[in-house]
PDB file of N, CA and C in Angstrom:
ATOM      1  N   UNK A   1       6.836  -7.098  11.356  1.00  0.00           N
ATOM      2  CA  UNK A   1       7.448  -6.700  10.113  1.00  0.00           C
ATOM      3  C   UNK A   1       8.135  -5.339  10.257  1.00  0.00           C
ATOM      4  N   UNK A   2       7.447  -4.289  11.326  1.00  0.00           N
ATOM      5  CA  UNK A   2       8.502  -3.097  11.520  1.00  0.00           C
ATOM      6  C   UNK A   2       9.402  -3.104  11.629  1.00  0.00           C
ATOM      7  N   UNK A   3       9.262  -4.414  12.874  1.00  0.00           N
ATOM      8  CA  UNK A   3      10.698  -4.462  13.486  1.00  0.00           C
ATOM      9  C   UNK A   3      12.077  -4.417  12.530  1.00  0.00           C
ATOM     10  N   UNK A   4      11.792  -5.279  11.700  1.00  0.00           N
ATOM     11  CA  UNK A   4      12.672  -6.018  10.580  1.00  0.00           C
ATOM     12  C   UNK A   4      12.829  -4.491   9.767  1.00  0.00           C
ATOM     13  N   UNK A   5      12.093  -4.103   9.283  1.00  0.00           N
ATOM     14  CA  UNK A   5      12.587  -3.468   8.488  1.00  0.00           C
ATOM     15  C   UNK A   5      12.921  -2.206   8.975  1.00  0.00           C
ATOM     16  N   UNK A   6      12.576  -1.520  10.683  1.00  0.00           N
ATOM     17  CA  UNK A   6      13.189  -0.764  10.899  1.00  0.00           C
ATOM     18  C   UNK A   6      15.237  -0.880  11.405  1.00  0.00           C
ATOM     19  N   UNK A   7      15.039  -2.361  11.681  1.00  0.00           N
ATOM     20  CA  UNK A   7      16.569  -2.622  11.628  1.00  0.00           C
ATOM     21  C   UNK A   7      17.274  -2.929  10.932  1.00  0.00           C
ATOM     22  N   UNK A   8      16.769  -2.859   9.185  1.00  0.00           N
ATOM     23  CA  UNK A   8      17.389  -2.725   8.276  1.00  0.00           C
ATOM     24  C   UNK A   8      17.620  -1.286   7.973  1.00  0.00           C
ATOM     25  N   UNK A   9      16.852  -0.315   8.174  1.00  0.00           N
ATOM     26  CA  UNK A   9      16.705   1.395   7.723  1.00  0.00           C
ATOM     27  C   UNK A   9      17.441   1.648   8.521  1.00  0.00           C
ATOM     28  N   UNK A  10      17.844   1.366   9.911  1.00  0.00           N
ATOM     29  CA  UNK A  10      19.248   1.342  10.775  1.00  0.00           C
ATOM     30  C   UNK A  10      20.508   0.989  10.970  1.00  0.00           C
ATOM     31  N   UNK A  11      20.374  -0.014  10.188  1.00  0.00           N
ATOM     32  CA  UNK A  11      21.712  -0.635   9.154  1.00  0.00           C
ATOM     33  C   UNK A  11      22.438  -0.036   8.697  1.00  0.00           C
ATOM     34  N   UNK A  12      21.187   0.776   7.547  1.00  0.00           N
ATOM     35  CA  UNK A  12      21.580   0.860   6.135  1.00  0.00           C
ATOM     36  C   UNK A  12      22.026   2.584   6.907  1.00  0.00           C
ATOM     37  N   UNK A  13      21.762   3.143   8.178  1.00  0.00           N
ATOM     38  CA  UNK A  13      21.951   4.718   8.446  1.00  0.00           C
ATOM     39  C   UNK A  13      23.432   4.392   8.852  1.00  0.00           C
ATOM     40  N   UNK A  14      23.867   3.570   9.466  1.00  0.00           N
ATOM     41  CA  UNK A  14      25.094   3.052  10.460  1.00  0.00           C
ATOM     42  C   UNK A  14      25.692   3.392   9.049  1.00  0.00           C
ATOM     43  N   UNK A  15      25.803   2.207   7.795  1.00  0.00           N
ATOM     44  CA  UNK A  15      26.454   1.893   7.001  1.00  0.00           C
ATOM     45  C   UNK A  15      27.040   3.117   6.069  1.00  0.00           C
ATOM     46  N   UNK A  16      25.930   3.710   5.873  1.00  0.00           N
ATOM     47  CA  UNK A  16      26.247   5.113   4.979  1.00  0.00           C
ATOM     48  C   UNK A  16      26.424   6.268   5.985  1.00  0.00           C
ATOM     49  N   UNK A  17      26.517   6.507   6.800  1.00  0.00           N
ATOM     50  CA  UNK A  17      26.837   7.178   8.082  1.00  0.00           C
ATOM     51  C   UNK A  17      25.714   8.549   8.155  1.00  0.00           C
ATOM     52  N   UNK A  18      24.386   8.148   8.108  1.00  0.00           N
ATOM     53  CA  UNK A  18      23.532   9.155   7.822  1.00  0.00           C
ATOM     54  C   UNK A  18      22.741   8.968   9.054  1.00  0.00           C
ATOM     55  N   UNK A  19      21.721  10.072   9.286  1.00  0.00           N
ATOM     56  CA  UNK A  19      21.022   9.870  10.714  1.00  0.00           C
ATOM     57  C   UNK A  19      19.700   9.339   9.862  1.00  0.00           C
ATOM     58  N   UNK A  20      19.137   8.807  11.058  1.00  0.00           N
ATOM     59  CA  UNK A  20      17.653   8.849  10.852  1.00  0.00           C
ATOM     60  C   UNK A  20      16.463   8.892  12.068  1.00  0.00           C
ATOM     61  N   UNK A  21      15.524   8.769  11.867  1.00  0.00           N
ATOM     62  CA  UNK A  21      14.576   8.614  12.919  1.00  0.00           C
ATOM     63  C   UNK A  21      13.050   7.970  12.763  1.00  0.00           C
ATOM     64  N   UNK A  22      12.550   8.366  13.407  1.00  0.00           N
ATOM     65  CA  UNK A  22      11.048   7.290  13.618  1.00  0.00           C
ATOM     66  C   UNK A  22       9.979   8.612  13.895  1.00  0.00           C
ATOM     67  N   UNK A  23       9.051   8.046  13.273  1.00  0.00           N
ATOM     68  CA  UNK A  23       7.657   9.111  13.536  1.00  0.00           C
ATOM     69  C   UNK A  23       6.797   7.941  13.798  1.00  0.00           C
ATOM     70  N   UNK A  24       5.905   8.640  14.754  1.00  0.00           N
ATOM     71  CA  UNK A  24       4.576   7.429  14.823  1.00  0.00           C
ATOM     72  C   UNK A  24       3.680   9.136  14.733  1.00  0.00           C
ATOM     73  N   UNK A  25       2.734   8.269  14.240  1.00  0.00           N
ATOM     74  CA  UNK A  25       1.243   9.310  13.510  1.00  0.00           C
ATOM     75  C   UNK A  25       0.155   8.171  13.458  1.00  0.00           C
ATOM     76  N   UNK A  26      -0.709   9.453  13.902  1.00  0.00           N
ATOM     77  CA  UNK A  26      -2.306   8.505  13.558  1.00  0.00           C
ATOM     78  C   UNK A  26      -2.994   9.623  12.870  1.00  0.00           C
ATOM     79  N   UNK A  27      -4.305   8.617  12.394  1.00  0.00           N
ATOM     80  CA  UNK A  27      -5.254   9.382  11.630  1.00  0.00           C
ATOM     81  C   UNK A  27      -6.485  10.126  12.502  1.00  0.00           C
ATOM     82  N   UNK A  28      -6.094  11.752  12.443  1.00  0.00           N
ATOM     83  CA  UNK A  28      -7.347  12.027  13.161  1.00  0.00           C
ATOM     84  C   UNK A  28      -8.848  11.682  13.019  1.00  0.00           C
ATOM     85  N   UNK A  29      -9.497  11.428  13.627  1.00  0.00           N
ATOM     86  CA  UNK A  29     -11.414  11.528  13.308  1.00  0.00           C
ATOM     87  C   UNK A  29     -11.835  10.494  12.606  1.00  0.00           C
ATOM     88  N   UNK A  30     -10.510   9.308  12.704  1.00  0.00           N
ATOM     89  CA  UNK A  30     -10.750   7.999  11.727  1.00  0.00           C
ATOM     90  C   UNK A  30     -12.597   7.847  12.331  1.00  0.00           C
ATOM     91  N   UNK A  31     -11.968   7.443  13.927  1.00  0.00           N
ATOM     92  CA  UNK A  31     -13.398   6.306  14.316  1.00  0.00           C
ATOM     93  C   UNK A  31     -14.407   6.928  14.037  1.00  0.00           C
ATOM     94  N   UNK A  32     -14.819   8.722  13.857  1.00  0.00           N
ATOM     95  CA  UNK A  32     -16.056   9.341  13.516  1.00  0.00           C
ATOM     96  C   UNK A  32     -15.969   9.225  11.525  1.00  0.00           C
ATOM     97  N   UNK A  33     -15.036   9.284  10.873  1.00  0.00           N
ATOM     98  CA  UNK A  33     -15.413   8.995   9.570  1.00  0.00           C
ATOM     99  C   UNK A  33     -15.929   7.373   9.302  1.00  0.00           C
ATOM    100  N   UNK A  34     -15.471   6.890  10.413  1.00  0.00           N
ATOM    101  CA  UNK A  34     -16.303   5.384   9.823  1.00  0.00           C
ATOM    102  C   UNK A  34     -17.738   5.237  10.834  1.00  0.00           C
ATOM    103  N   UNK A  35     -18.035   5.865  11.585  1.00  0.00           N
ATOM    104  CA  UNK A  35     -19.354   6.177  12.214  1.00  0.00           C
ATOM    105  C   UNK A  35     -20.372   6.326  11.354  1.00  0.00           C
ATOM    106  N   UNK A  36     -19.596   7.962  10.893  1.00  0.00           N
ATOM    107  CA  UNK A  36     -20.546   8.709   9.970  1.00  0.00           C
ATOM    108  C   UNK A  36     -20.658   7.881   8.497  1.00  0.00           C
ATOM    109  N   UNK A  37     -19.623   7.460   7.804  1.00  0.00           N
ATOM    110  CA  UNK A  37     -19.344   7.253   6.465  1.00  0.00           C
ATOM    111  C   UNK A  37     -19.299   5.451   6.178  1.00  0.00           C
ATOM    112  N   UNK A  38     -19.127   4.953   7.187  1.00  0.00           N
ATOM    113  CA  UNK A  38     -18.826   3.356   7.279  1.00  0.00           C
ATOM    114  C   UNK A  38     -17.367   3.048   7.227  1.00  0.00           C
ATOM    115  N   UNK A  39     -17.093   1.766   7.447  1.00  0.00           N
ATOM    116  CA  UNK A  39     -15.827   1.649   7.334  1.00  0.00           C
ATOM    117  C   UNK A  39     -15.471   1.102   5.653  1.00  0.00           C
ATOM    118  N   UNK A  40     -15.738   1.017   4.752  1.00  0.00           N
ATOM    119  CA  UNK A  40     -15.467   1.289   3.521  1.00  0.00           C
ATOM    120  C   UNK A  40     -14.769   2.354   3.583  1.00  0.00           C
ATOM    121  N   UNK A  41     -15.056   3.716   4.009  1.00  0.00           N
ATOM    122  CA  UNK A  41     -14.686   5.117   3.655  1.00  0.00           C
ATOM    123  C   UNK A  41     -13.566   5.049   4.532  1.00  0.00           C
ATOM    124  N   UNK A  42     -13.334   4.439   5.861  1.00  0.00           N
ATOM    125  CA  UNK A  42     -12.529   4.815   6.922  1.00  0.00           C
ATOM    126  C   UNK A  42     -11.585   3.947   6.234  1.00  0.00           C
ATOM    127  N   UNK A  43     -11.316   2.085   5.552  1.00  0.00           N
ATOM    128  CA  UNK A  43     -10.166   1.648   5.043  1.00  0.00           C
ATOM    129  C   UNK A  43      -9.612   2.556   3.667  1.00  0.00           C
ATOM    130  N   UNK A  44     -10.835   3.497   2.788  1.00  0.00           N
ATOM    131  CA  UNK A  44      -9.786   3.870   2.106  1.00  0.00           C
ATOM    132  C   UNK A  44      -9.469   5.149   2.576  1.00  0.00           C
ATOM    133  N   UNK A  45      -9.555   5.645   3.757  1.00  0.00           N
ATOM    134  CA  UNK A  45      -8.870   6.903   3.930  1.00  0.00           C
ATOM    135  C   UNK A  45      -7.158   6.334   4.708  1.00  0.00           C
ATOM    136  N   UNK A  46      -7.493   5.277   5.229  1.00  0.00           N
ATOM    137  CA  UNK A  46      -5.918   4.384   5.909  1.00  0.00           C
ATOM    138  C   UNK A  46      -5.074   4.062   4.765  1.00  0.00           C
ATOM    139  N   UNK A  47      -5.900   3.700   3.626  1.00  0.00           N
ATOM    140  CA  UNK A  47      -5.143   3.159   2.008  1.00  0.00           C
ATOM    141  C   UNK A  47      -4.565   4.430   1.511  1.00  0.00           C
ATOM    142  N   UNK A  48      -5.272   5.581   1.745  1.00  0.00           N
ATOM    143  CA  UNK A  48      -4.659   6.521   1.139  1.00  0.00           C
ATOM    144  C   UNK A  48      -3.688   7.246   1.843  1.00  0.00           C
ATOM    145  N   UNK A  49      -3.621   7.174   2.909  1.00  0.00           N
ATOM    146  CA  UNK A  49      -2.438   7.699   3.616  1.00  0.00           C
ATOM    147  C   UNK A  49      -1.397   6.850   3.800  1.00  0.00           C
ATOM    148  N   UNK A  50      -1.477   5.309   3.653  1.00  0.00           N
ATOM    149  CA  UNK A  50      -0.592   4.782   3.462  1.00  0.00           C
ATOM    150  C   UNK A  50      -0.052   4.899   1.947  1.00  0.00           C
ATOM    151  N   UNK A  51      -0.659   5.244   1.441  1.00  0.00           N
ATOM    152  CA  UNK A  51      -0.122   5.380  -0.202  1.00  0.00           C
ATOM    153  C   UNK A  51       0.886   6.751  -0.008  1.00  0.00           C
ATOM    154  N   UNK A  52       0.262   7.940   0.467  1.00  0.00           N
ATOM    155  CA  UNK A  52       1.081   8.440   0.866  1.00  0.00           C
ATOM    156  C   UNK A  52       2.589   9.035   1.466  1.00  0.00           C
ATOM    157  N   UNK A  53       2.553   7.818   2.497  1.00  0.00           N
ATOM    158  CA  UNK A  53       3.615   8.184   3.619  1.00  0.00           C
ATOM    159  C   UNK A  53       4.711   7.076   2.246  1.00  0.00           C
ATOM    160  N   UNK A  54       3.902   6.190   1.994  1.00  0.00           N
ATOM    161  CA  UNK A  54       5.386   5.159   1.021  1.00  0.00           C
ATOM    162  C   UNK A  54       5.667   5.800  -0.219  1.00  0.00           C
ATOM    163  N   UNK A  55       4.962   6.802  -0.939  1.00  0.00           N
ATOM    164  CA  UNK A  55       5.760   7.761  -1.625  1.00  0.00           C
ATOM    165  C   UNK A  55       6.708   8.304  -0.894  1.00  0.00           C
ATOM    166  N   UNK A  56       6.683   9.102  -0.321  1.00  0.00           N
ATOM    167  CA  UNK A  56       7.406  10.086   0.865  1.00  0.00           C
ATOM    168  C   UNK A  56       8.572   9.997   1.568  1.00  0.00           C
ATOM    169  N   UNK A  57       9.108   8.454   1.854  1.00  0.00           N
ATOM    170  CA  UNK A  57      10.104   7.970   2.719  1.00  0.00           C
ATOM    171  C   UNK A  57      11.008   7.572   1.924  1.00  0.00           C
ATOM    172  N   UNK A  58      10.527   7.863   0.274  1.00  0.00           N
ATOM    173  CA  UNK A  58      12.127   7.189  -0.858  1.00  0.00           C
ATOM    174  C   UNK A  58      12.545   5.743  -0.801  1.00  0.00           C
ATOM    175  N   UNK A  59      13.268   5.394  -1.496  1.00  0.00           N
ATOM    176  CA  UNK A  59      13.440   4.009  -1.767  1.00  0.00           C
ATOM    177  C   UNK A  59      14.328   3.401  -0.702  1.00  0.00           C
ATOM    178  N   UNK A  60      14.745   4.147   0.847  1.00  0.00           N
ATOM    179  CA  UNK A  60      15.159   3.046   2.054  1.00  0.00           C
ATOM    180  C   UNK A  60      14.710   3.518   3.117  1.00  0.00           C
ATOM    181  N   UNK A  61      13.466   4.213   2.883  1.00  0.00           N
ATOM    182  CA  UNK A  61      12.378   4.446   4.208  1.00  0.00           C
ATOM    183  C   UNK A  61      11.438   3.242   4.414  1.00  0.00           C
ATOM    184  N   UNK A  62      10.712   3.300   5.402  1.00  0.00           N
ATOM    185  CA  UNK A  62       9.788   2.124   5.962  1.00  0.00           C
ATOM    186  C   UNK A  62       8.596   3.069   6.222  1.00  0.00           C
ATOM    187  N   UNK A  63       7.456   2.668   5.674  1.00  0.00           N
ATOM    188  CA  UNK A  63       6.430   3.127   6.360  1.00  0.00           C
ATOM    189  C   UNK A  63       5.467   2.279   6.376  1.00  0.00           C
ATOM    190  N   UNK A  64       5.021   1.759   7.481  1.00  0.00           N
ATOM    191  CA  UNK A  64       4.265   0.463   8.473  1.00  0.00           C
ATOM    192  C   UNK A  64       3.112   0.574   8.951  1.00  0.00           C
ATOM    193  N   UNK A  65       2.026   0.429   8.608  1.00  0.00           N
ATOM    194  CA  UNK A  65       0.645   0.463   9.931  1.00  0.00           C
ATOM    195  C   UNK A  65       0.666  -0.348  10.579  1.00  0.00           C
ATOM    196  N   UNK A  66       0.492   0.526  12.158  1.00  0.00           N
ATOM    197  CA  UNK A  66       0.892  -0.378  13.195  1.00  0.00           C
ATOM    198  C   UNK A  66       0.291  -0.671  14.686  1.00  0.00           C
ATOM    199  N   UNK A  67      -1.271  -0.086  13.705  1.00  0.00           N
ATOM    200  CA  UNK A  67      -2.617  -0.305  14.569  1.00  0.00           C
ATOM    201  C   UNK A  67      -4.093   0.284  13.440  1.00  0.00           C
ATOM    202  N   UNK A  68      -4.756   0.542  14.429  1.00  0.00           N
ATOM    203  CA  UNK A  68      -6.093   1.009  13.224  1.00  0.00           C
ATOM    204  C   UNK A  68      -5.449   1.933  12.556  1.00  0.00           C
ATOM    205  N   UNK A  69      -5.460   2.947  13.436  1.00  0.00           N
ATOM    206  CA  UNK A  69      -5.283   4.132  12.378  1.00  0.00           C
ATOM    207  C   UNK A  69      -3.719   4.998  12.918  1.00  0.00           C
ATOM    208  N   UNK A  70      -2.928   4.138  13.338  1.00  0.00           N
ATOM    209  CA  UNK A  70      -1.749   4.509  13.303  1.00  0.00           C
ATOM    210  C   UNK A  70      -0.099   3.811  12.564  1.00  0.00           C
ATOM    211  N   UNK A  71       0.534   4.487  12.271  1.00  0.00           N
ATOM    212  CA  UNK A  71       1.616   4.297  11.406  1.00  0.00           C
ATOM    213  C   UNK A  71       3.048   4.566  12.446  1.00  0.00           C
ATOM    214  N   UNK A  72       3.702   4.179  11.705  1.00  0.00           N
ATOM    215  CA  UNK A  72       5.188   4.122  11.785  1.00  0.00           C
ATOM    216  C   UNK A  72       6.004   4.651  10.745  1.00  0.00           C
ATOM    217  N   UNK A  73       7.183   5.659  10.720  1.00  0.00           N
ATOM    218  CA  UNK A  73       8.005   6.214   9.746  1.00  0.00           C
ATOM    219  C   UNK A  73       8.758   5.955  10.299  1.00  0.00           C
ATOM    220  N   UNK A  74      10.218   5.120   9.574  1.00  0.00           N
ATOM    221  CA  UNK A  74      11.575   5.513   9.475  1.00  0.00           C
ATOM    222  C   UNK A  74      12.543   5.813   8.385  1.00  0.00           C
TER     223      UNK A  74
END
């Protein structure tokens, strides 16, 4: 599903002649907050940073999880 929608956010940069780019990020100390806390605590700390990053990227950004505790921005 990145794929797709990062080659639409590349499209849409071509089309309007704007730059863009890609971030990959992970969540530090995930695997010790779900050690310590369980993984209840560790999916909503991934929920909340994904809530996050899709505020953040505006209405023709992509933001993707694209492992445990890592993401994708474009």
């Amino acid at each position: 599903m990145f794929d797709a929608q990062l080659q639409l956010a590349l499209s849409l940069a071509r089309e309007t002649d704007r730059r863009t780019g890609i971030i990959i990020l992970d969540i530090n100390h995930l695997k010790f907050l779900n050690d310590k806390h369980g993984h209840s605590a560790g999916d909503e700390a991934v929920r909340a940073v994904a809530a996050e990053l899709k505020k953040k990227t505006g209405p023709n950004g992509v933001a993707t999880r694209i492992g445990g505790d890592e993401f994708a921005i474009a």
